[in-house]
Protein backbone atom coordinates (compact mmCIF):
# COMPACT_ATOMS: atom_id res chain seq x y z
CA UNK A 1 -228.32 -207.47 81.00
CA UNK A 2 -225.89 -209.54 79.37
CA UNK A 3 -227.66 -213.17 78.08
CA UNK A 4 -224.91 -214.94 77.64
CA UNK A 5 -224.38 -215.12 81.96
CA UNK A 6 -226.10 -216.79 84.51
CA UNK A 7 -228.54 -214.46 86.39
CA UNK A 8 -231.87 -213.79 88.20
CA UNK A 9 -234.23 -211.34 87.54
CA UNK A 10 -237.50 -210.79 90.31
CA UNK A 11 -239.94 -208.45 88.72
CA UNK A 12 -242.58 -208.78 91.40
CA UNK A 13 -244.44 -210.47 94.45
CA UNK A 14 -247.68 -211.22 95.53
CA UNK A 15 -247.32 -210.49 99.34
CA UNK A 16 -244.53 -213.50 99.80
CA UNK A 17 -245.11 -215.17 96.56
CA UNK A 18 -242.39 -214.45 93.63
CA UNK A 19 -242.30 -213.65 89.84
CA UNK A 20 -239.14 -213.82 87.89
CA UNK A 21 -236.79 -215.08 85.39
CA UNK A 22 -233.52 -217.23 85.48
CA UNK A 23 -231.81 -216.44 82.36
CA UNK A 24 -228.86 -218.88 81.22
CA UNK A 25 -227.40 -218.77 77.65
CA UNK A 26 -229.50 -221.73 76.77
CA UNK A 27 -232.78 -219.84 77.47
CA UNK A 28 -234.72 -218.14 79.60
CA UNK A 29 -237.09 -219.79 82.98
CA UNK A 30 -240.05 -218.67 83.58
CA UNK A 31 -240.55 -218.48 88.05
CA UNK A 32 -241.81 -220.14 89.45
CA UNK A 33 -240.79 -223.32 87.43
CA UNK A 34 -241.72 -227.24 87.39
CA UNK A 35 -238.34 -229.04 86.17
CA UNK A 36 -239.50 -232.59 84.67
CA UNK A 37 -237.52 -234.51 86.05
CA UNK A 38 -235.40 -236.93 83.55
CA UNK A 39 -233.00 -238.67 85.43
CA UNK A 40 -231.60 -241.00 83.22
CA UNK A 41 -231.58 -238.40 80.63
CA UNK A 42 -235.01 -238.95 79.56
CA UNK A 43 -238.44 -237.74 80.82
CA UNK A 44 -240.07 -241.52 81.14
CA UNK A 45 -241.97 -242.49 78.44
CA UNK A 46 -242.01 -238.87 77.01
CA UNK A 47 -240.18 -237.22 73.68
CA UNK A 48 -238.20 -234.54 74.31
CA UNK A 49 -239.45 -232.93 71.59
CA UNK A 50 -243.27 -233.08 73.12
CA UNK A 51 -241.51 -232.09 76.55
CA UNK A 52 -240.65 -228.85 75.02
CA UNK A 53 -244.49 -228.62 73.44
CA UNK A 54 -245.51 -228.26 77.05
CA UNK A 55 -243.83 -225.33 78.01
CA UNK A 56 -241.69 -227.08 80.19
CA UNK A 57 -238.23 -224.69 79.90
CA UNK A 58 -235.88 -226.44 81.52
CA UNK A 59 -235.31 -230.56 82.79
CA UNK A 60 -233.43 -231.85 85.63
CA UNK A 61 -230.85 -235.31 85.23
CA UNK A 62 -228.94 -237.11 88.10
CA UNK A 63 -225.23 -236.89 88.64
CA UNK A 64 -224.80 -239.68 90.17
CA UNK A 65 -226.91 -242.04 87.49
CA UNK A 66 -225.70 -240.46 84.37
CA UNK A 67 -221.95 -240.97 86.20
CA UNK A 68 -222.76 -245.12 85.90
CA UNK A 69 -224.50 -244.98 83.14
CA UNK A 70 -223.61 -244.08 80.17
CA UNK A 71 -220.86 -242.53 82.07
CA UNK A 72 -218.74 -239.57 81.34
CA UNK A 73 -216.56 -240.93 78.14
CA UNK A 74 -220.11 -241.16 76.18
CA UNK A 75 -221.28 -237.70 77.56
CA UNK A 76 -217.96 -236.04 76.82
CA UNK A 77 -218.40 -237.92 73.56
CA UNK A 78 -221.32 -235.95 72.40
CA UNK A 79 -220.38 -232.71 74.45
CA UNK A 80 -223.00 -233.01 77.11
CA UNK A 81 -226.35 -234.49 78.24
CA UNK A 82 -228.48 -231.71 75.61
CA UNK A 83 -227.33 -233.15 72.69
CA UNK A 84 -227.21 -236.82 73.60
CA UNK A 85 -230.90 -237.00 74.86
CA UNK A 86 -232.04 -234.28 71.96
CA UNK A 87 -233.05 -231.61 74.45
CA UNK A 88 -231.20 -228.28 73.86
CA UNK A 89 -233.22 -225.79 76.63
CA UNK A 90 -231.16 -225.47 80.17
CA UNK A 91 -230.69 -228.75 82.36
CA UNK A 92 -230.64 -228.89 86.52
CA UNK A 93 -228.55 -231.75 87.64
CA UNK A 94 -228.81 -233.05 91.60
CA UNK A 95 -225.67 -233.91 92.61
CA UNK A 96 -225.50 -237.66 94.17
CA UNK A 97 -226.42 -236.07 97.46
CA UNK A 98 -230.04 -237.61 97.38
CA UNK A 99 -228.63 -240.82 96.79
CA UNK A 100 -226.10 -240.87 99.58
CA UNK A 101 -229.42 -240.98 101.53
CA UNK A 102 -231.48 -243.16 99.03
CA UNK A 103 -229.02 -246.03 98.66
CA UNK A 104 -227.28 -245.15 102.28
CA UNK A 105 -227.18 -249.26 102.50
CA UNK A 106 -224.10 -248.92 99.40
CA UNK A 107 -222.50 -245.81 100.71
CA UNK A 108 -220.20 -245.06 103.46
CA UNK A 109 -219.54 -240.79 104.02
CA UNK A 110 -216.07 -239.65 104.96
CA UNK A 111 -216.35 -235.64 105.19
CA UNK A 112 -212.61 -235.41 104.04
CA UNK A 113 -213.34 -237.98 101.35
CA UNK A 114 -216.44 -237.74 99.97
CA UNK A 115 -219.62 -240.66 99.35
CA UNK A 116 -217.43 -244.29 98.69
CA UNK A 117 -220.19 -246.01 96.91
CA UNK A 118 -221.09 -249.50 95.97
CA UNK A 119 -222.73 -249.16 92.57
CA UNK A 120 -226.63 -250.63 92.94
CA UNK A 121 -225.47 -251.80 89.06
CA UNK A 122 -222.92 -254.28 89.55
CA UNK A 123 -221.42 -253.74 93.07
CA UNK A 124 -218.21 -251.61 91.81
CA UNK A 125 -216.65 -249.76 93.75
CA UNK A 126 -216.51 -245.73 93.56
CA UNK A 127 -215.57 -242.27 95.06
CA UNK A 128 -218.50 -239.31 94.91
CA UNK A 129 -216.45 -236.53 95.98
CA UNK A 130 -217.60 -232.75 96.14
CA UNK A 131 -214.72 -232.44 93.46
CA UNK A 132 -216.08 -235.35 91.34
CA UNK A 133 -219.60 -234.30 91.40
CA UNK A 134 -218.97 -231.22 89.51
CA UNK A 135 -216.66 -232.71 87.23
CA UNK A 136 -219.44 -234.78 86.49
CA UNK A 137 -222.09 -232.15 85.99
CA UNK A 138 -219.17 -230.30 83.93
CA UNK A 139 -219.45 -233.76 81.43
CA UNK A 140 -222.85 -233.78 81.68
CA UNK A 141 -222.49 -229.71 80.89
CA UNK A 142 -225.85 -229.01 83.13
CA UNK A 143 -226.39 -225.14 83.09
CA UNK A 144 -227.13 -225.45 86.97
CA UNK A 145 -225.07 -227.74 89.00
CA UNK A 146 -225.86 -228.23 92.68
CA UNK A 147 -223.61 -229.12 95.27
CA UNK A 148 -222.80 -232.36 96.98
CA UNK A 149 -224.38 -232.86 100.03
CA UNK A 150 -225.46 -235.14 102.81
CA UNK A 151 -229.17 -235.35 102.41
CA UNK A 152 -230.17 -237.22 105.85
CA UNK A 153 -233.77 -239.04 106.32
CA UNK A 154 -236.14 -237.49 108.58
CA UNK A 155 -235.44 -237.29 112.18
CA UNK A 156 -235.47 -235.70 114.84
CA UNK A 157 -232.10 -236.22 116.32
CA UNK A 158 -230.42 -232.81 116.28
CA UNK A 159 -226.75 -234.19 116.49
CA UNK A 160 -227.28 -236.16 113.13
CA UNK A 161 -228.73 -233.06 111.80
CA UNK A 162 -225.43 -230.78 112.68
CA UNK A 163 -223.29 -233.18 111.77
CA UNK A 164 -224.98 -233.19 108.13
CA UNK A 165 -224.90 -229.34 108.00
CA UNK A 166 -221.15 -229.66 108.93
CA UNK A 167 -220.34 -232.80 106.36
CA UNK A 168 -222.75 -230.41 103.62
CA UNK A 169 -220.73 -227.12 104.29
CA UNK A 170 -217.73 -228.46 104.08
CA UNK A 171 -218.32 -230.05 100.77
CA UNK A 172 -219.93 -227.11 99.22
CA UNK A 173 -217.09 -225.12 99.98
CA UNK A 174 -214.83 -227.57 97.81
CA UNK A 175 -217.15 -228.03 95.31
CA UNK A 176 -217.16 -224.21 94.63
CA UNK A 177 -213.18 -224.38 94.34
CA UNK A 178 -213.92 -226.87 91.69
CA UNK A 179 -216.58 -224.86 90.13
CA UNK A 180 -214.69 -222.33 89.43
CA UNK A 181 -215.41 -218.60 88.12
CA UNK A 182 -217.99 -219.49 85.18
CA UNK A 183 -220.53 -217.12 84.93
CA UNK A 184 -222.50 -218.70 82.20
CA UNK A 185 -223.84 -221.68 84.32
CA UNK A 186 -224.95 -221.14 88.29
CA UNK A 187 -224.13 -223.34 91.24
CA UNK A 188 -226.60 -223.80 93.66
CA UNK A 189 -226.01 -224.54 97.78
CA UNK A 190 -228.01 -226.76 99.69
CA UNK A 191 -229.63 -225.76 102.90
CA UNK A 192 -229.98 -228.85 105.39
CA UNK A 193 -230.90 -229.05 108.72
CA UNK A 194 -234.17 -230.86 109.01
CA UNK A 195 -237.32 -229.19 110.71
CA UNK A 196 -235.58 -226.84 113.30
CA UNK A 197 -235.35 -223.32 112.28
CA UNK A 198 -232.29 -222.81 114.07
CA UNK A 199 -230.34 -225.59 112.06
CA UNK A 200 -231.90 -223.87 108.70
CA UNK A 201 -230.75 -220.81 109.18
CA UNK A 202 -227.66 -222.28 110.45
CA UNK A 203 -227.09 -223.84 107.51
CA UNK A 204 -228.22 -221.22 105.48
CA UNK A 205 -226.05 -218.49 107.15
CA UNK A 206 -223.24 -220.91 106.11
CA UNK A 207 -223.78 -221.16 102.17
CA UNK A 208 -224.17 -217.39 102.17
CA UNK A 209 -220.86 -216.77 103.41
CA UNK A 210 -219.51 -219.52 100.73
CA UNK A 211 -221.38 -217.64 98.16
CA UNK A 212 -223.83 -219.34 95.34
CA UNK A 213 -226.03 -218.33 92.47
CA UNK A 214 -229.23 -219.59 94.01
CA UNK A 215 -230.18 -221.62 97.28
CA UNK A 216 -232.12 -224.72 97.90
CA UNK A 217 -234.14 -226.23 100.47
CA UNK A 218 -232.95 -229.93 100.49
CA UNK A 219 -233.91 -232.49 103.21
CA UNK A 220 -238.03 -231.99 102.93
CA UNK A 221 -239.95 -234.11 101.09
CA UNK A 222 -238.19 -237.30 102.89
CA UNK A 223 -241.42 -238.23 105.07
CA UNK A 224 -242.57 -235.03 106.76
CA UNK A 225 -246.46 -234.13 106.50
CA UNK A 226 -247.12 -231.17 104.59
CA UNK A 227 -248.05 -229.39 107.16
CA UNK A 228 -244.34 -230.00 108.59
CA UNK A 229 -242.71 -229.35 105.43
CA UNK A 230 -244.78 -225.15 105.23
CA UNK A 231 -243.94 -224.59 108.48
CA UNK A 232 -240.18 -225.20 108.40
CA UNK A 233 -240.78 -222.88 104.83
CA UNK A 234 -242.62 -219.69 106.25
CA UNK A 235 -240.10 -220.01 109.10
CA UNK A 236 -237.01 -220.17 107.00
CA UNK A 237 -237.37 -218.73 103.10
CA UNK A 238 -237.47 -215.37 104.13
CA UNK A 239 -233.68 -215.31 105.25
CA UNK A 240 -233.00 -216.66 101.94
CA UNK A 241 -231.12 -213.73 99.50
CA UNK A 242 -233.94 -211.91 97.67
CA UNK A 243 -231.99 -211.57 94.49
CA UNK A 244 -231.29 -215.54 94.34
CA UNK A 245 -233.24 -218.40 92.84
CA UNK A 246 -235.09 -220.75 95.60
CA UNK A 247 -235.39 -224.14 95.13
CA UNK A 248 -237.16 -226.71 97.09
CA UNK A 249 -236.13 -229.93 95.87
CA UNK A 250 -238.13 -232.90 95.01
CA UNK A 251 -241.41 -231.57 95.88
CA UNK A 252 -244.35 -232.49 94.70
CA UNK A 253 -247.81 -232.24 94.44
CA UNK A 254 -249.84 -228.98 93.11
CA UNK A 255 -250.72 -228.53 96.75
CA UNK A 256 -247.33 -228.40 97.84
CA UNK A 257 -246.28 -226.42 95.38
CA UNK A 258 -248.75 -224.64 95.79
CA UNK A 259 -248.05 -223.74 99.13
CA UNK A 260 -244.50 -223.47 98.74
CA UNK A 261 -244.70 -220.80 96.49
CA UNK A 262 -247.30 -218.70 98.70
CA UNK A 263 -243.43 -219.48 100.88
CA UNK A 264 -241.51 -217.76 98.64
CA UNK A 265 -240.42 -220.54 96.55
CA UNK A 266 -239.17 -220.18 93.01
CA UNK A 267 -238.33 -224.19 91.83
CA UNK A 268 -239.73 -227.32 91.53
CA UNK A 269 -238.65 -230.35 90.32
CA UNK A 270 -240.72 -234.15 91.19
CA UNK A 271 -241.12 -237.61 89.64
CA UNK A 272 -244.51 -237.28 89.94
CA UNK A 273 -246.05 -236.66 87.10
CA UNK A 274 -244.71 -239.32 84.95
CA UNK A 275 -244.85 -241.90 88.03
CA UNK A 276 -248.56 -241.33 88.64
CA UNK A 277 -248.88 -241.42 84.77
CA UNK A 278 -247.16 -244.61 84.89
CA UNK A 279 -250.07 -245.88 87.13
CA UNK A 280 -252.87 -244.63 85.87
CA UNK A 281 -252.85 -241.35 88.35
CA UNK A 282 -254.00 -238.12 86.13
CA UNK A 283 -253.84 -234.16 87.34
CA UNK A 284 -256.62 -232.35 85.82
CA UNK A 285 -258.29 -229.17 86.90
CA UNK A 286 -261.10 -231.15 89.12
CA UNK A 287 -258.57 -232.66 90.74
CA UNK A 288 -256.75 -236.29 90.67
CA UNK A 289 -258.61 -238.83 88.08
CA UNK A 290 -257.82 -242.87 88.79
CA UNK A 291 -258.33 -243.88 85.43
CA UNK A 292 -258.15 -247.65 86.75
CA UNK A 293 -261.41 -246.78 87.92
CA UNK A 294 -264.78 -248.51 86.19
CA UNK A 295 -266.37 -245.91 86.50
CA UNK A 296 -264.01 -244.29 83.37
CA UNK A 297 -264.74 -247.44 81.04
CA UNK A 298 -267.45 -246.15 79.17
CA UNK A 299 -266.57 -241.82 79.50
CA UNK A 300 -266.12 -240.88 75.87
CA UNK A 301 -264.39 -237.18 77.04
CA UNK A 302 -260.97 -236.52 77.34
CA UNK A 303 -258.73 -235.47 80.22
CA UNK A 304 -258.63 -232.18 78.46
CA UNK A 305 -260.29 -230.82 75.90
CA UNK A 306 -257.80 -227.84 75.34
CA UNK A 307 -254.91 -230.07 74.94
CA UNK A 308 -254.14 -230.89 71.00
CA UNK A 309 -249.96 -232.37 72.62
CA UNK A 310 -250.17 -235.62 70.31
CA UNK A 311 -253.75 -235.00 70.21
CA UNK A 312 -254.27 -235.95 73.55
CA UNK A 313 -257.88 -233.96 73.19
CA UNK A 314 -259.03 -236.69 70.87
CA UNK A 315 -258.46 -239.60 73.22
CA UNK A 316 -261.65 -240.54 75.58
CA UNK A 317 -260.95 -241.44 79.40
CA UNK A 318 -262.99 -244.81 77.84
CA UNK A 319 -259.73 -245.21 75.83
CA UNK A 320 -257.27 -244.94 78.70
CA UNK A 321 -258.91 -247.12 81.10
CA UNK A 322 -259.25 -249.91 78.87
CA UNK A 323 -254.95 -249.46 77.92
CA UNK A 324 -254.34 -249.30 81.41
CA UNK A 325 -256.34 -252.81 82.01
CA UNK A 326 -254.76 -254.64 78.73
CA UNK A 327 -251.29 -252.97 80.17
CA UNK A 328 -250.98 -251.23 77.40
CA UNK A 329 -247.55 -249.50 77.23
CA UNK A 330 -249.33 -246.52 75.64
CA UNK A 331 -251.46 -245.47 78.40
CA UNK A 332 -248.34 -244.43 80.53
CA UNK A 333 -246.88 -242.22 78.04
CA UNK A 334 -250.37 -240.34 77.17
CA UNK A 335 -250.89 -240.30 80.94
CA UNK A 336 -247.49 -239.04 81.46
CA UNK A 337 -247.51 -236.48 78.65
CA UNK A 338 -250.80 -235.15 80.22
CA UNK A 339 -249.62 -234.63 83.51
CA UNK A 340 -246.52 -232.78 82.45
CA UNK A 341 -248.85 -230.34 80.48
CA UNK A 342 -250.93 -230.33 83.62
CA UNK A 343 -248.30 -229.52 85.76
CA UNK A 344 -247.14 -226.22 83.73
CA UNK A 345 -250.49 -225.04 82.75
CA UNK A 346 -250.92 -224.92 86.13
CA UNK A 347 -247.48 -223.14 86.53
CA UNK A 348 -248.58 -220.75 84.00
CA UNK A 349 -251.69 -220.10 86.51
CA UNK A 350 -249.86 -219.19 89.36
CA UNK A 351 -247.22 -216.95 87.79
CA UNK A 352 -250.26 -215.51 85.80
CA UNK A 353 -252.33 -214.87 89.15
CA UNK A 354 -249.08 -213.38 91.21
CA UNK A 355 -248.53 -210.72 88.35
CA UNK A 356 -252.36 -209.66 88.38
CA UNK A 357 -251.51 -209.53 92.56
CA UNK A 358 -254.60 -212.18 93.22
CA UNK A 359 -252.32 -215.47 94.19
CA UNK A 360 -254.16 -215.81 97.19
CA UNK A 361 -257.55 -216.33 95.38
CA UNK A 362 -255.93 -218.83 92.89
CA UNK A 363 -254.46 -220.54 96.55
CA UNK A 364 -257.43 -220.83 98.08
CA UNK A 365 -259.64 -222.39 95.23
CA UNK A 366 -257.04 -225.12 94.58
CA UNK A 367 -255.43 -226.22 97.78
CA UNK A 368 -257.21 -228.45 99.34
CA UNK A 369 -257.94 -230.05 95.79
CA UNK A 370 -254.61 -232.04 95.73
């Protein structure tokens, strides 16, 4: 197998749980993957440097952020978003699509046009076409690039839901024209169609025609229940190609990832870790830990013993509560930098338990714990 292309590997399952490898010539990923997500090009309040110390193997960024700022000139400047944030494994960059939804208030959609957006900056007027979205992942030289899509809120009107499989298939097709043949970085399609099965694999029937190097699920995680989001997952990941990446994005907790993966689900990427870190929200192997909590003011042990990352074994829960109450800018970064580790120790777990064939076991300890 040639290293220097984009490709998948899937060495084995665990009934409908997966183990493999996404190799890209900036290093290898370990499925199934948390992505940190770092969407300003930077993993809040965390060095890359100690992002790498965590085993995390690969980051995601934002198209349509990096796009406003610091904006293509200063990316092309420095060749690419690796070497201007310091962070040389693979990067994952969304493609604007979430924000079409997120900040629908500044953005009007013309299928033959694209996203004409109002920047949330400074009010400037701009284009997000399929075509400019991967020019802009090409400047921000991701080594995955997903397509543009329309990413709509949750509802249940079918018609809106068609209509954004339609808008999304349309784009994807032109933003594989201007993709290209590169076979060193992968392009990912975006399945849409809300929680009917019928629009999924509508959707998904679609992108498979067009051709990608992995699929997504994109549309979950916008105000379904979990038990919402696994059903429209055990209904839908098994048409997905076997010998393709799957990744559902912005999801979430260790439940649902949990969850997803018993799916079939090989990607993760969430702001979670660093935004609970940022108030006070730790992941540990007992479950969450409020460190705001009293009870914490005078419990001398640490989060995790095992964990020497910037010695975060040697700093008591007693330590973090009282940062968090004197607002402390410190006690978001060693909350953050925890939680990270957390999350892909916990990675490590499951890929661990689906090789030895006893997911399930691992599954049922730690579901209902999150």
């Amino acid at each position: 197998m040639c290293k220097l292309q984009f490709s998948f590997e899937l060495k084995t399952q665990d009934e409908k749980a997966r183990l493999g490898k996404i190799i890209t010539p900036r290093g290898s990923i370990d499925t199934p993957a948390f992505m940190p997500v770092g969407t300003l090009g930077t993993v809040k309040g965390v060095f890359s440097e100690d992002i790498v110390e965590t085993g995390s193997q690969i980051i995601l960024g934002n198209t349509y952020h990096l796009m406003i700022r610091p904006g293509t000139d200063v990316l092309d400047l420095f060749g690419g978003l690796h070497n201007f944030m310091n962070w040389q494994k693979p990067i994952l960059t969304d493609s604007g699509g979430f924000q079409i939804m997120s900040l629908a208030k500044l953005n009007k959609i013309d299928i033959n046009i694209g996203a004409v957006f109002s920047s949330h900056i400074d009010g400037k007027k701009f284009v997000l076409s399929p075509e400019k979205s991967i020019q802009i992942q090409k400047s921000i030289n991701s080594d995955i690039l997903m397509v543009l899509d329309e990413c709509p809120s949750l509802t249940k009107d079918k018609d809106k839901l068609i209509s954004a499989i339609q808008i999304s298939t349309s784009w994807a097709k032109r933003c594989k024209i201007e993709f290209g043949n590169n076979t060193k970085k992968g392009l990912f399609g975006i399945v849409q169609g809300g929680l009917y099965k019928n629009l999924r694999l509508d959707s998904l029937e679609k992108l498979v025609s067009i051709g990608f190097d992995g699929y997504a699920m994109g549309g979950l995680a916008v105000g379904e229940n979990q038990e919402e989001m696994f059903n429209i997952l055990n209904n839908t990941v098994d048409y997905m190609p076997k010998n393709k990446p799957r990744y559902l994005m912005g999801v979430g907790t260790p439940s649902d990832i949990l969850g997803a993966v018993k799916s079939g689900i090989d990607m993760f990427d969430c702001v979670m870790p660093t935004r609970s870190g940022r108030t006070g929200l730790a992941f540990t192997w007992e479950g969450k830990i409020n460190l705001r909590n009293a009870k914490f003011q005078k419990d001398k042990t640490p989060l995790d013993s095992n964990t020497t990352i910037r010695n975060l074994n040697l700093y008591s829960k007693s330590y973090l509560n009282h940062l968090i109450k004197t607002n402390e800018i410190l006690a978001s970064m060693l909350i953050s930098l925890h939680n990270i580790n957390f999350y892909q120790q916990f990675m490590l777990k499951i890929r661990k338990e689906i090789k030895k064939g006893t997911f399930n076991n691992f599954y049922n300890k730690y579901i209902d714990m999150f």
